[in-house]
C-alpha atoms as a PDB file:
ATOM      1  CA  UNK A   1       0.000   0.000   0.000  1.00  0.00           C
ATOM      2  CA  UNK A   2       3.044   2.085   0.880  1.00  0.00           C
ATOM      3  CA  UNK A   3       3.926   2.597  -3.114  1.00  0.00           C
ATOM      4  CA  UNK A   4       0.360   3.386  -3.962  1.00  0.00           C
ATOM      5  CA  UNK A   5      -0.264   6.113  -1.517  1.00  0.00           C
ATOM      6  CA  UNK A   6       2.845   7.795  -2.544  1.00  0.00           C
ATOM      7  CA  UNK A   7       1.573   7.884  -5.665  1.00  0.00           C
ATOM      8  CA  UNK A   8      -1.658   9.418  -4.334  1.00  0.00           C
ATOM      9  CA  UNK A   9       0.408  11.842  -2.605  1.00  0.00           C
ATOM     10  CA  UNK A  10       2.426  12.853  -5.626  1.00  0.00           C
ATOM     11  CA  UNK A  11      -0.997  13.296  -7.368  1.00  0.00           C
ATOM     12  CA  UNK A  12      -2.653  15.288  -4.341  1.00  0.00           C
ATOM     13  CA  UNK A  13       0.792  17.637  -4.477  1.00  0.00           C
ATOM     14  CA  UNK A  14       0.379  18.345  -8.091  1.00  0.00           C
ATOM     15  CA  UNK A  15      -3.196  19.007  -7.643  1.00  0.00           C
ATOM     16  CA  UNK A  16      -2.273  21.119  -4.991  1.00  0.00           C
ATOM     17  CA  UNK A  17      -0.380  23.355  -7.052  1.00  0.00           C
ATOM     18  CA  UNK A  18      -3.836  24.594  -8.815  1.00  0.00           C
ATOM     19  CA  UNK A  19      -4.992  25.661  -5.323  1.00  0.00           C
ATOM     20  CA  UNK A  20      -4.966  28.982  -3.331  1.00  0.00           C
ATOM     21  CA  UNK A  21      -5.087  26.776   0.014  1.00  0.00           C
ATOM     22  CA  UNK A  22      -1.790  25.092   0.533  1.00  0.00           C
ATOM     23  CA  UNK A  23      -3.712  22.245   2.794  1.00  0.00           C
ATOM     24  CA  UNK A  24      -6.849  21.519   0.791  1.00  0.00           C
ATOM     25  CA  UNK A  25      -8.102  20.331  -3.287  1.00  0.00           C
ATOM     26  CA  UNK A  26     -11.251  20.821  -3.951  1.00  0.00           C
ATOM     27  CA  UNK A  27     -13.745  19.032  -6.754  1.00  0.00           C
ATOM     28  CA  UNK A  28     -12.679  21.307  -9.030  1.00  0.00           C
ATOM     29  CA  UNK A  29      -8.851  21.294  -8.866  1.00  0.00           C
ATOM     30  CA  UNK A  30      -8.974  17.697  -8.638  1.00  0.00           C
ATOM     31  CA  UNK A  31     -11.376  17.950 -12.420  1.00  0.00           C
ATOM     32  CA  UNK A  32      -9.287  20.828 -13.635  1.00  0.00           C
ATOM     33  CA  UNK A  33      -5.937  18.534 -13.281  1.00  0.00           C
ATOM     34  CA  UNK A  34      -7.569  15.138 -14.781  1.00  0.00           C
ATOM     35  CA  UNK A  35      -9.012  17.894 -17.492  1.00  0.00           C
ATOM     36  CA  UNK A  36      -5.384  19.051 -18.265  1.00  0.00           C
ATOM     37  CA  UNK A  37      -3.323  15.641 -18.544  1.00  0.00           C
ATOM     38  CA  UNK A  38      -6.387  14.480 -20.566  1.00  0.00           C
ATOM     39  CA  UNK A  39      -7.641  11.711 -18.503  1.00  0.00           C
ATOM     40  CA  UNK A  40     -11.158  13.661 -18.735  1.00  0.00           C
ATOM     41  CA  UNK A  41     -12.124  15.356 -22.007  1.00  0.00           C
ATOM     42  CA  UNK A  42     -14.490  18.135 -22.390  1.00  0.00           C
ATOM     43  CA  UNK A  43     -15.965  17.851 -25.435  1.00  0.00           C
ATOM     44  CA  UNK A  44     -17.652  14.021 -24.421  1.00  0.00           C
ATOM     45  CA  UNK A  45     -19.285  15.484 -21.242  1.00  0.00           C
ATOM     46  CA  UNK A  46     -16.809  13.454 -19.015  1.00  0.00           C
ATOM     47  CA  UNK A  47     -15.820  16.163 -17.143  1.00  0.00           C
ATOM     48  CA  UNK A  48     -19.057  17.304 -15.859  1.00  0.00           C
ATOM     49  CA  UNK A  49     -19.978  13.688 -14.798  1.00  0.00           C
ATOM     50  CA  UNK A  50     -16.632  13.651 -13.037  1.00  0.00           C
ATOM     51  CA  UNK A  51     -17.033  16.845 -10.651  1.00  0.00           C
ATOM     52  CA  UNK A  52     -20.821  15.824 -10.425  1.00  0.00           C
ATOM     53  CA  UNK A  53     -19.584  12.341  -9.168  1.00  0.00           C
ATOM     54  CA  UNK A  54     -16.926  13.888  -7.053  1.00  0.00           C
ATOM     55  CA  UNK A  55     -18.912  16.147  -5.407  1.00  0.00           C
ATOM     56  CA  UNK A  56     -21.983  13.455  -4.894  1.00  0.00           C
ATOM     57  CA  UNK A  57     -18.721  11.337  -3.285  1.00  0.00           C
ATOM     58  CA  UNK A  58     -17.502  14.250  -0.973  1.00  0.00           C
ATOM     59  CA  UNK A  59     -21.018  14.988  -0.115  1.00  0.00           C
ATOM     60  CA  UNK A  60     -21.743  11.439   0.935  1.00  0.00           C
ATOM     61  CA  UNK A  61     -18.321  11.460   3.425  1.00  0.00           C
ATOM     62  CA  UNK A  62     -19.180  14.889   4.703  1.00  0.00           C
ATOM     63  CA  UNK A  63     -18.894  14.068   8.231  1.00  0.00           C
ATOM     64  CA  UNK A  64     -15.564  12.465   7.826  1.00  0.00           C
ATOM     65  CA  UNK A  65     -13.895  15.312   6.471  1.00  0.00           C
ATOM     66  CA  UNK A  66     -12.046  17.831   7.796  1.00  0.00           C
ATOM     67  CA  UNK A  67     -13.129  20.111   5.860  1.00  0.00           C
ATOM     68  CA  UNK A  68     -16.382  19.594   4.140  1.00  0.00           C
ATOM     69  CA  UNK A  69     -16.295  19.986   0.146  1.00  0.00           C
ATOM     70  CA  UNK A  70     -12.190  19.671   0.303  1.00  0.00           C
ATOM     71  CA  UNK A  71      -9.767  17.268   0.999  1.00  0.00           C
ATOM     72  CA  UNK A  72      -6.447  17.588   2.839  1.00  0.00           C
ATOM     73  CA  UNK A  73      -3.654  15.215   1.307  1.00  0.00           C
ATOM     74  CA  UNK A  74      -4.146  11.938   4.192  1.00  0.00           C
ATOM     75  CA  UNK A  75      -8.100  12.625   2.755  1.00  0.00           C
ATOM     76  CA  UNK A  76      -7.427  12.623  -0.627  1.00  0.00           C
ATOM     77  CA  UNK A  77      -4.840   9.583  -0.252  1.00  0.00           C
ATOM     78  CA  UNK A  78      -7.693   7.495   1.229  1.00  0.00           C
ATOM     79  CA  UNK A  79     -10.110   8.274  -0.853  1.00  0.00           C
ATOM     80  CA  UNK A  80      -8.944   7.581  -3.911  1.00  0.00           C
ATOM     81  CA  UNK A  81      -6.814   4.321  -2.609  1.00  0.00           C
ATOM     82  CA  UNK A  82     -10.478   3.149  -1.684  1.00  0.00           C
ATOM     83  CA  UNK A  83     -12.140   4.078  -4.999  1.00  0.00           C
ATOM     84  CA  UNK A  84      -9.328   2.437  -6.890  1.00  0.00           C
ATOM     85  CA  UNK A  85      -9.565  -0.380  -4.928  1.00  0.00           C
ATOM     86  CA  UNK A  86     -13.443  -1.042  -4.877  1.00  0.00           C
ATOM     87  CA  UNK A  87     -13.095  -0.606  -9.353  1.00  0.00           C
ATOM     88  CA  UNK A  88     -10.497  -3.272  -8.590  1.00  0.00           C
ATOM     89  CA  UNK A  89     -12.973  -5.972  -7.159  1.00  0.00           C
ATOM     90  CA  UNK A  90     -14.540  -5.872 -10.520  1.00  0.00           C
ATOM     91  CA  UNK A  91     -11.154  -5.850 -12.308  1.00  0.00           C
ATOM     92  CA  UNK A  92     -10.500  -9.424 -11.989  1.00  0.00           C
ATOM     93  CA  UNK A  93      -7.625  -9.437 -14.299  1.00  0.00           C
ATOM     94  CA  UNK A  94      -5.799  -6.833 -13.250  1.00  0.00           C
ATOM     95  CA  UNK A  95      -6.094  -5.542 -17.447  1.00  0.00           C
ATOM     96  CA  UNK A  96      -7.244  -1.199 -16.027  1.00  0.00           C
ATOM     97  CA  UNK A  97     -10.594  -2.082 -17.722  1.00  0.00           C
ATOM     98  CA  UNK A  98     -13.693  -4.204 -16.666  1.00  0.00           C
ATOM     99  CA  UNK A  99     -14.753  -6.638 -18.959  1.00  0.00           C
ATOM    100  CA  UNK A 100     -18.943  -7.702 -18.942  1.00  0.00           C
ATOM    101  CA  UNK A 101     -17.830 -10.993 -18.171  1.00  0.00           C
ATOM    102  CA  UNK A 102     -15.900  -9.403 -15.203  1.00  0.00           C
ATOM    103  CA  UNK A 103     -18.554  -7.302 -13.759  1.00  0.00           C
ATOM    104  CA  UNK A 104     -21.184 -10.510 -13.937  1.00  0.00           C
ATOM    105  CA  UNK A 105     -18.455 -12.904 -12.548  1.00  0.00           C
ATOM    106  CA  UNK A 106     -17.897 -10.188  -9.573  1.00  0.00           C
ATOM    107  CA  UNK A 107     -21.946  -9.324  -9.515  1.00  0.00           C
ATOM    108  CA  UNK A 108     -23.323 -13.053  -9.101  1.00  0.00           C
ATOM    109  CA  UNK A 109     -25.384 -13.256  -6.096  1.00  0.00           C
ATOM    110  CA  UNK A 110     -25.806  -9.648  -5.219  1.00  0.00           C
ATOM    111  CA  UNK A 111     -28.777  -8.755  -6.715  1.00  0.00           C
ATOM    112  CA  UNK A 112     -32.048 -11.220  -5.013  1.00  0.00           C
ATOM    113  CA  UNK A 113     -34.419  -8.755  -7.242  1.00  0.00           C
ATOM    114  CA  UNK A 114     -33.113  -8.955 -10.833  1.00  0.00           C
ATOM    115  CA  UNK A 115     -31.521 -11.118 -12.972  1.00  0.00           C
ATOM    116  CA  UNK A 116     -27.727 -10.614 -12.306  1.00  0.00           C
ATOM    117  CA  UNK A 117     -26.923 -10.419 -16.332  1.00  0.00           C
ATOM    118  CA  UNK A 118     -29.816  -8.017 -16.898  1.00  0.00           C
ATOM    119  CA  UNK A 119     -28.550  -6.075 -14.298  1.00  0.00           C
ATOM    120  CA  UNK A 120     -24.939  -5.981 -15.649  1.00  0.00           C
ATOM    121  CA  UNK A 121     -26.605  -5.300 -19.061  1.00  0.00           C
ATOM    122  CA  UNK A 122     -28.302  -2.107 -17.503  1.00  0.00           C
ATOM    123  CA  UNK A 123     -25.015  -1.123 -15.924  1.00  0.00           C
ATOM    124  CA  UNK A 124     -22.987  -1.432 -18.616  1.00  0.00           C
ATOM    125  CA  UNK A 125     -25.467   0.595 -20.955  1.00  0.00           C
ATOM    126  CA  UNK A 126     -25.323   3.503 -18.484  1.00  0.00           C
ATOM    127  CA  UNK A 127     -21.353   3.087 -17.810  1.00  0.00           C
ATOM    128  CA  UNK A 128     -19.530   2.164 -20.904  1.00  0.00           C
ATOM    129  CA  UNK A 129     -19.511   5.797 -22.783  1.00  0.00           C
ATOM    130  CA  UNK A 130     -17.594   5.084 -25.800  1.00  0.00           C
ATOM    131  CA  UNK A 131     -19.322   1.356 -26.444  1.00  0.00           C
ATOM    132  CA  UNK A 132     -16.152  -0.476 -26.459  1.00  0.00           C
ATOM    133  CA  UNK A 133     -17.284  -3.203 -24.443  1.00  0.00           C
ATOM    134  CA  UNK A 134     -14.832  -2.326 -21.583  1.00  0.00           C
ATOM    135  CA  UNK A 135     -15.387   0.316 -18.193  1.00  0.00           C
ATOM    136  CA  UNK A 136     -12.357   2.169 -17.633  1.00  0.00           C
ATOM    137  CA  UNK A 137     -11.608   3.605 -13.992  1.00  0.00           C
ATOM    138  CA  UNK A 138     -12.901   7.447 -15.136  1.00  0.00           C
ATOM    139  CA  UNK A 139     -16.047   5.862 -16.609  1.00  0.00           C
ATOM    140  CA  UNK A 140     -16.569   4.168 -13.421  1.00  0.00           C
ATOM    141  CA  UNK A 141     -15.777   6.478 -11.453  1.00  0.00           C
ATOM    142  CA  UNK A 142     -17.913   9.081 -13.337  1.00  0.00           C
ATOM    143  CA  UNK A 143     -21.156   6.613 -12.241  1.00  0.00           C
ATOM    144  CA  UNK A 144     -20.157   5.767  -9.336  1.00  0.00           C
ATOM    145  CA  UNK A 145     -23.296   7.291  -7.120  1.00  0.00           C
ATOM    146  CA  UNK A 146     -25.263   5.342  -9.265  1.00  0.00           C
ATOM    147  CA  UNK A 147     -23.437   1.848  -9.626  1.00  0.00           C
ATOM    148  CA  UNK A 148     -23.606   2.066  -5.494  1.00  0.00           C
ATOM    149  CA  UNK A 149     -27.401   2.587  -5.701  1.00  0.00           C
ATOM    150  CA  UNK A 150     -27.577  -0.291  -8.224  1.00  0.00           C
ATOM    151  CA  UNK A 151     -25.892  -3.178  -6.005  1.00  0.00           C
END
């Protein structure tokens, strides 16, 4: 874990640098930096989905933070070690992307009120943006209020 929250770190510092606070990123820094090194684009309406998610995220945790609507670097480590690590139960290989037959294989048994592959289908039809058959971690992440309400 030690190696992946340094990375988290490095990210929150570069994030950081956007910021007028030298403790605390908000939403927006963290979307204008994922913006810039093109992990979110613009023009596909990823980056609105992305600060919507974020902020439905932060919202949820408001108690827990320090600050409510920001988060200090230990907050920021956390949180995104824990999102990347919940995307990871689905990603079974390992591959960065979730297969369907990932997401079913990881799904079976957790849904008593629908069909586990219809529910996958519905998932899938509201994650997978670009239709390549695969989620990524931003398309994920960009549903992830709803993918938590659909389990």
């Amino acid at each position: 874990m030690n190696e992946v929250a340094d990375e988290f770190k490095k990210l929150f510092q570069m994030i950081n640098d956007l910021s007028m606070d030298p403790v605390y990123v908000t939403p927006q820094h963290i979307t204008d930096h994922f913006e810039k090194v093109g992990m979110i684009q613009t023009t596909d309406g990823s980056v609105r989905e992305f600060l919507h998610s974020l902020d439905k995220m932060l919202t949820l945790m408001g108690g827990k933070l320090s600050k409510p609507g920001s988060l200090n670097e230990a907050e920021f480590v956390r949180f995104w070690f824990n999102c990347h690590r919940f995307y990871n139960k689905f990603d079974l290989k390992n591959t960065g992307n979730i297969t369907k037959d990932e997401f079913y294989e990881s799904m079976v048994g957790s849904a008593p009120d629908k069909d586990t592959q219809e529910k996958v289908d519905e998932i899938f039809n509201i994650v997978d943006r670009n239709d390549d058959g695969k989620i990524d971690f931003i398309e994920f992440f960009c549903r992830l209020p709803q993918i938590l309400n659909m389990k």
